[in-house]
Protein backbone atom coordinates (compact mmCIF):
# COMPACT_ATOMS: atom_id res chain seq x y z
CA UNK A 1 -18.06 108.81 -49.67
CA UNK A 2 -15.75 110.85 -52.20
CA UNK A 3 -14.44 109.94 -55.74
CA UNK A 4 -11.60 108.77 -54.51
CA UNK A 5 -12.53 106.44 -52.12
CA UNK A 6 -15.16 104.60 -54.22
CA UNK A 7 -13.09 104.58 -57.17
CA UNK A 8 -11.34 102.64 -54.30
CA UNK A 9 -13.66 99.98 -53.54
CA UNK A 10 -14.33 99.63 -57.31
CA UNK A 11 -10.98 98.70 -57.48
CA UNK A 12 -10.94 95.87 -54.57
CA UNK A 13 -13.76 94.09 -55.83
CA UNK A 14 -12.50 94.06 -59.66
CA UNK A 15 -9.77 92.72 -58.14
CA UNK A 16 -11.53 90.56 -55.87
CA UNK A 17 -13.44 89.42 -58.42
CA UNK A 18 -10.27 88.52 -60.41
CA UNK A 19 -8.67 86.61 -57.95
CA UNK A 20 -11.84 84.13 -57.65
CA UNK A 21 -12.10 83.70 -61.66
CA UNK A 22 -8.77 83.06 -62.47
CA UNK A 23 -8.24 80.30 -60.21
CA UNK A 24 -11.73 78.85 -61.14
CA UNK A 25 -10.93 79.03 -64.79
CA UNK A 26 -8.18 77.44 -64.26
CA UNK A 27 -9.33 74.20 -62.14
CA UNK A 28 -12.59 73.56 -63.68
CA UNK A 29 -11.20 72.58 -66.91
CA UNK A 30 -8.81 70.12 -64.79
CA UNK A 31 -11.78 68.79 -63.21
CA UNK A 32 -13.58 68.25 -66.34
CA UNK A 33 -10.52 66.70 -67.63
CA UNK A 34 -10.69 64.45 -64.79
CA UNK A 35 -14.10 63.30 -64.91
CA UNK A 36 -13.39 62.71 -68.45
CA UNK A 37 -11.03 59.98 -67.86
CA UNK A 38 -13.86 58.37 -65.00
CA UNK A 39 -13.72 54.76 -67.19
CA UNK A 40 -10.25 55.17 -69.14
CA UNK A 41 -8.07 53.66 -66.39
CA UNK A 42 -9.25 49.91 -66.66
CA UNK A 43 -5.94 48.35 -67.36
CA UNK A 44 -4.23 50.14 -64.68
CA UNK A 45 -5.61 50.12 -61.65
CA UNK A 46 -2.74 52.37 -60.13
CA UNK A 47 -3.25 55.80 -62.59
CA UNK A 48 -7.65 54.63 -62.13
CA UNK A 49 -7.20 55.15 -58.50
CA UNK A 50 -5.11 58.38 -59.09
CA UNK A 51 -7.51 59.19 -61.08
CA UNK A 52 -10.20 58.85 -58.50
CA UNK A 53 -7.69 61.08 -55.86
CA UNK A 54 -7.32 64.05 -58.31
CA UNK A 55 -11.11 64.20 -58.34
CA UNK A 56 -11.38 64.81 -54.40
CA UNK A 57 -8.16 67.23 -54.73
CA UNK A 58 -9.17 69.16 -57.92
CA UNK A 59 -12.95 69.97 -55.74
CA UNK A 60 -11.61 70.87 -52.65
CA UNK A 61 -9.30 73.31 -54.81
CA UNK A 62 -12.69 74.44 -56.70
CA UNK A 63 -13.79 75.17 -53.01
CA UNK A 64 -11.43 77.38 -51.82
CA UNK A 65 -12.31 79.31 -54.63
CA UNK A 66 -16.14 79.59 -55.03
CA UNK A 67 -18.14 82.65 -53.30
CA UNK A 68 -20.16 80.87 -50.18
CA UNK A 69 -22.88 82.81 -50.81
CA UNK A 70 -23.71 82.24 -54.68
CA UNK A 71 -25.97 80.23 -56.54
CA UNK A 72 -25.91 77.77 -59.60
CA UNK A 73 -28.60 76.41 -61.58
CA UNK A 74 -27.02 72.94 -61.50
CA UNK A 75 -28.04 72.76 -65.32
CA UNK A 76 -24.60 72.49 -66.66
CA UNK A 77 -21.35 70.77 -65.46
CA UNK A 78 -19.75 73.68 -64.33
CA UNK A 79 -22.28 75.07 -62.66
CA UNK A 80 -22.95 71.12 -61.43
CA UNK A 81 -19.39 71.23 -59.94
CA UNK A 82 -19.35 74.94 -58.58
CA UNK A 83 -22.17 73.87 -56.48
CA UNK A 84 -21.20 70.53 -55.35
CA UNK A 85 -17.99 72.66 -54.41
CA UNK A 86 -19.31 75.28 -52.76
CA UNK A 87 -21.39 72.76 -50.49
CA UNK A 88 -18.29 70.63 -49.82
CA UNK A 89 -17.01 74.59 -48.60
CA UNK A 90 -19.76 74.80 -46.32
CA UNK A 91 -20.49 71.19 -45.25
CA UNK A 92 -17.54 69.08 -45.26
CA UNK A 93 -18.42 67.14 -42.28
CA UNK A 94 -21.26 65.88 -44.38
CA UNK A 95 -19.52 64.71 -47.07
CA UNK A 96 -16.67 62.52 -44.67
CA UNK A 97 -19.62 61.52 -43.00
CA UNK A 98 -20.83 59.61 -46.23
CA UNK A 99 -17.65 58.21 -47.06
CA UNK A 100 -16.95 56.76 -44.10
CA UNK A 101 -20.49 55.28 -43.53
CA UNK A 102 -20.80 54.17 -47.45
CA UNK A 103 -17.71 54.49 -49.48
CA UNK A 104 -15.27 53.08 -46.50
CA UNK A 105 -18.49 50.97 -45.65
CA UNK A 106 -18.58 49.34 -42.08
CA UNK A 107 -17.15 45.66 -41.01
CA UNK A 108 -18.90 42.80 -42.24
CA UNK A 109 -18.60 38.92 -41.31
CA UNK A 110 -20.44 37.97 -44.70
CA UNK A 111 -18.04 39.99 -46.90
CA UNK A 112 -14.12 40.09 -47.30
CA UNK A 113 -14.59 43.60 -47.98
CA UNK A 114 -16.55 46.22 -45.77
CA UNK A 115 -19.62 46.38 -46.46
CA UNK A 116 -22.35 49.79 -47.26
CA UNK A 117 -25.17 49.66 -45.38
CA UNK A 118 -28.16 50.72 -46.17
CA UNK A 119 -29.16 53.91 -46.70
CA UNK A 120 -30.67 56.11 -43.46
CA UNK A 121 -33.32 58.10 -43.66
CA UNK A 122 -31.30 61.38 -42.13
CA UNK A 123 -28.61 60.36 -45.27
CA UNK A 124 -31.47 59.91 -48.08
CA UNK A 125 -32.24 63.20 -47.59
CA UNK A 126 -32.16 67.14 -49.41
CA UNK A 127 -29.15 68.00 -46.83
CA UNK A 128 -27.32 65.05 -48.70
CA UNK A 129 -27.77 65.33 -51.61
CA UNK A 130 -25.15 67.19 -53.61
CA UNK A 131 -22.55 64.62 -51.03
CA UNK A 132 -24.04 61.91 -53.01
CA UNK A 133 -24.03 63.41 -56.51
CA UNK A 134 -20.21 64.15 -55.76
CA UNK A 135 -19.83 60.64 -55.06
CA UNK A 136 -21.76 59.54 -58.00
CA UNK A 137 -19.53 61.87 -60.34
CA UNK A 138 -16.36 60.80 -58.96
CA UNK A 139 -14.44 58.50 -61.29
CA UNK A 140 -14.58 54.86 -61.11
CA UNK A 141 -12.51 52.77 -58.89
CA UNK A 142 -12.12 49.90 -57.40
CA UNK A 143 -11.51 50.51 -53.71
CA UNK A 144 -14.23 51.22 -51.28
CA UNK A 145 -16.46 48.71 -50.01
CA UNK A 146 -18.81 46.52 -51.30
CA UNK A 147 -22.65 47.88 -52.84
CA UNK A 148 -21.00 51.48 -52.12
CA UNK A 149 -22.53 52.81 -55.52
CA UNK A 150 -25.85 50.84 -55.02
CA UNK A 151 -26.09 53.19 -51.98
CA UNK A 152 -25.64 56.55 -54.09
CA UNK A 153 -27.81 55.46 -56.11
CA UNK A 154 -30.42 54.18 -54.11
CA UNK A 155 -29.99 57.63 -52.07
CA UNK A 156 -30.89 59.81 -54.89
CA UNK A 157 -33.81 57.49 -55.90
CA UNK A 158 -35.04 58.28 -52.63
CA UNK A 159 -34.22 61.74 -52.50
CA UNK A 160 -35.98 62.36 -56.01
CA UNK A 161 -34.60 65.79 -56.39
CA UNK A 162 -34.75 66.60 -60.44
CA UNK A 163 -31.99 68.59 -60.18
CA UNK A 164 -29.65 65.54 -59.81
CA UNK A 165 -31.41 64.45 -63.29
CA UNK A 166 -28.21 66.30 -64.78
CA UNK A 167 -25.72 64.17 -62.67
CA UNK A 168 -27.03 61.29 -63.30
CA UNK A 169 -27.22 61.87 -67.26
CA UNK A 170 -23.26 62.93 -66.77
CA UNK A 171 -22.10 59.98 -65.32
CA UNK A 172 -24.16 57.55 -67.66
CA UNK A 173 -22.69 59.47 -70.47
CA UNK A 174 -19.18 58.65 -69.15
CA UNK A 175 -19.43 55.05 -69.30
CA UNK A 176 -20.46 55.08 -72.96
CA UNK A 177 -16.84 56.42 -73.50
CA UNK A 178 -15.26 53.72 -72.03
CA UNK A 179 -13.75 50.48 -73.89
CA UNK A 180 -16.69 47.84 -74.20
CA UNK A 181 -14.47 45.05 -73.29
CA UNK A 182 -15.59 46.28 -69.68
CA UNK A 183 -18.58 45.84 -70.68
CA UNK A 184 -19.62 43.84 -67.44
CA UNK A 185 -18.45 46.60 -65.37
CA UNK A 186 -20.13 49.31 -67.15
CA UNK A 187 -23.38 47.25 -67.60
CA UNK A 188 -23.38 46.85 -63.86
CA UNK A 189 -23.24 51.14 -63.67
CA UNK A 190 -25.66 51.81 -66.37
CA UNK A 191 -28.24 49.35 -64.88
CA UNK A 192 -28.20 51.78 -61.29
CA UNK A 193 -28.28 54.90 -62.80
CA UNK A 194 -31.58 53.25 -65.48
CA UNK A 195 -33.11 51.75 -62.24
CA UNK A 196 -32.65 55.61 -60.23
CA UNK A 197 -33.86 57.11 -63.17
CA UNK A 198 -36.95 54.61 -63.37
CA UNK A 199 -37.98 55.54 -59.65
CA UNK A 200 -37.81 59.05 -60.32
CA UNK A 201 -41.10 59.58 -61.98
CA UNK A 202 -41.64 62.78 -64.06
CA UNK A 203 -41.26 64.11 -67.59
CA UNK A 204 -38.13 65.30 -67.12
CA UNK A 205 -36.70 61.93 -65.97
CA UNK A 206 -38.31 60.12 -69.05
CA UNK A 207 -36.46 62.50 -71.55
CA UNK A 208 -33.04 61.68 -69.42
CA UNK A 209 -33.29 58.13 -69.79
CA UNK A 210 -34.38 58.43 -73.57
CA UNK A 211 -31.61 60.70 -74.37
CA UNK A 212 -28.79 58.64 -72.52
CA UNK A 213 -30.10 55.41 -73.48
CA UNK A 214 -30.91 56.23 -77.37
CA UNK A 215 -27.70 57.52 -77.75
CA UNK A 216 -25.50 54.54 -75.33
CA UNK A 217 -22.62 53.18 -77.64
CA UNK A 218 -21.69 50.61 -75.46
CA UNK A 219 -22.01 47.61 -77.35
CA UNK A 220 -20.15 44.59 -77.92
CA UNK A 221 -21.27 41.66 -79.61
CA UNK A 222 -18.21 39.86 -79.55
CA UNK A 223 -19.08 39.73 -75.53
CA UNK A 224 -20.63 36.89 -73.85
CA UNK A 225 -21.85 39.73 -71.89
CA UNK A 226 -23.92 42.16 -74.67
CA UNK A 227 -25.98 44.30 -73.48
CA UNK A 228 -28.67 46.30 -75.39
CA UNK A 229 -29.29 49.72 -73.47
CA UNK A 230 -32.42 50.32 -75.67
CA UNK A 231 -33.61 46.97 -74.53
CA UNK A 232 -33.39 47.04 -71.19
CA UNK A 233 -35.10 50.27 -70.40
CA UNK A 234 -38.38 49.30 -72.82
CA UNK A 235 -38.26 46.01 -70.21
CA UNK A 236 -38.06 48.54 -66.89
CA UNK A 237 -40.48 50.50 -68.12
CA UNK A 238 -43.03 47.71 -69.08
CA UNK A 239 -42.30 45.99 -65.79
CA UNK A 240 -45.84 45.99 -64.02
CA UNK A 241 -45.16 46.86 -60.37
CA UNK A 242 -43.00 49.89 -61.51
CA UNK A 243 -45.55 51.10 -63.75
CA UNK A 244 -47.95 51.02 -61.22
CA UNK A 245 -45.94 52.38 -58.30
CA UNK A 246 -44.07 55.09 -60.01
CA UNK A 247 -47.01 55.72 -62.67
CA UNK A 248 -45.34 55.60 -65.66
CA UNK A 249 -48.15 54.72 -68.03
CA UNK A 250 -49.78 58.21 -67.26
CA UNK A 251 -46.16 59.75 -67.27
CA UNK A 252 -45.79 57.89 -71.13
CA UNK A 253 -48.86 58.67 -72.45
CA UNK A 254 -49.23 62.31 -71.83
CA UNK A 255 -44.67 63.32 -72.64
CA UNK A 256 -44.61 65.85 -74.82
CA UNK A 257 -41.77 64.38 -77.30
CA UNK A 258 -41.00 68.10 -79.55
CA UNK A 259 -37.15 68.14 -77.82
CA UNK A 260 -36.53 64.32 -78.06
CA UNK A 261 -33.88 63.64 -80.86
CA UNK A 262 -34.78 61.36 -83.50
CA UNK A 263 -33.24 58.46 -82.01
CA UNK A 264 -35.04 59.20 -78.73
CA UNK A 265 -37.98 59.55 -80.42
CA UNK A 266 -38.04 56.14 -82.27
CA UNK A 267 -37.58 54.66 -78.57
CA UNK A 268 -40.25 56.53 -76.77
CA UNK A 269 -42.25 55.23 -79.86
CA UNK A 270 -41.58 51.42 -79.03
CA UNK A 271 -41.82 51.94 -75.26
CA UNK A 272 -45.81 53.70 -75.60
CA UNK A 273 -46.39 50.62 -78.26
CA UNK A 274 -45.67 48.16 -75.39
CA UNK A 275 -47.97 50.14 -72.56
């Protein structure tokens, strides 16, 4: 091959190279955006479900875009996103499959709504598992069927892949940004993702829940309702059976607390006391 004709193909894949980042740079910060607003929408249910669309338009954009063939740590929300789009790119059938077995849910008798069932073994699996984290990130609304997020999250439990350790502290994060006069709602949310974290045992899952939790601003006093995050997860984690099925007291006892934030530190503190 002469000069000339690789100074060629240097110049098709700067170019190529161009045409993928530009477009990415400019729809990931949309869909960041987007997932920002996952609990701002309360009051109108209209813009919360628009909300929720843009999400599912703003991916499939991200996954026209994104190289088939490359990887992404899935330690950061872009990288998070590239890779939940670049597996919507290669498996979309997988992810329509979940929506209309869980999200859409199936006829019930009991319920006015359809209901989710529960989840499959084929559908709690590794093939599955970015589908669900993609449902898990997408923001909050109030169509679907009934128990549809119980089912993510009891998927992922199941799955116990720590690489969804960063989704899940995402979308916990997000409802600490939303007005506490939902606090019911968010409660409901925060209680899942505490619970999924709780039957994922490992070292890395303890320092999610203490840095989520520790830092959870969601409080409201004036509600009927309050809800202490700090609380509740030194009451899952000195909950017998879970200790002794997911071996938590071992898990406790040995963490290695140099990274945990002061705040998460004074927590872990309490929650060893009570073991």
């Amino acid at each position: 091959m002469n000069f000339f004709s690789c100074s060629l193909v240097v110049f098709f894949l700067i170019i190529g190279a161009q045409t993928f980042a530009q477009p990415t740079e400019q729809v990931l910060p949309e869909l960041k955006n987007n997932l920002d607003q996952s609990y701002s929408n309360f009051d109108n249910v209209a813009l919360q479900n628009q909300t929720s669309k843009s999400y599912d338009s703003l991916v499939r954009a991200l996954a026209i875009e994104v190289p088939s063939g490359a990887t992404f740590q899935e330690n950061t929300l872009d990288n998070k996103l590239l890779a939940i789009a670049q597996y919507l790119k290669r498996f979309p059938e997988r992810f329509q499959e979940i929506k209309n077995t869980y999200i859409l849910g199936v006829d019930d008798y009991r319920f006015r709504v359809p209901s989710s069932p529960q989840v499959s073994a084929a559908h709690a699996s590794e093939d599955y598992r970015l589908v669900w984290e993609y449902y898990l990130l997408k923001p909050y609304t109030n169509q679907g069927s009934n128990l549809y997020k119980q089912r993510i999250n009891e998927a992922l439990a199941r799955i116990n892949n720590p690489k969804s350790l960063f989704a899940l502290q995402h979308a916990y994060a997000k409802t600490s940004g939303a007005p506490s006069r939902y606090i019911g709602t968010l409660v409901a949310q925060k209680t899942l993702m505490i619970n999924t974290l709780a039957r994922m045992p490992s070292e890395a899952s303890l320092s999610t829940m203490l840095e989520v939790v520790s830092s959870d601003l969601t409080t409201s006093k004036d509600s009927i309702a309050y809800w202490d995050a700090n609380k509740y997860l030194k009451e899952v984690l000195s909950d017998t059976p879970i200790l002794k099925k997911y071996n938590w007291n071992s898990i406790i006892n040995s963490f290695n607390t140099t990274r945990l934030n002061p705040s998460a530190r004074q927590l872990y503190d309490q929650i060893k006391s009570q073991n």
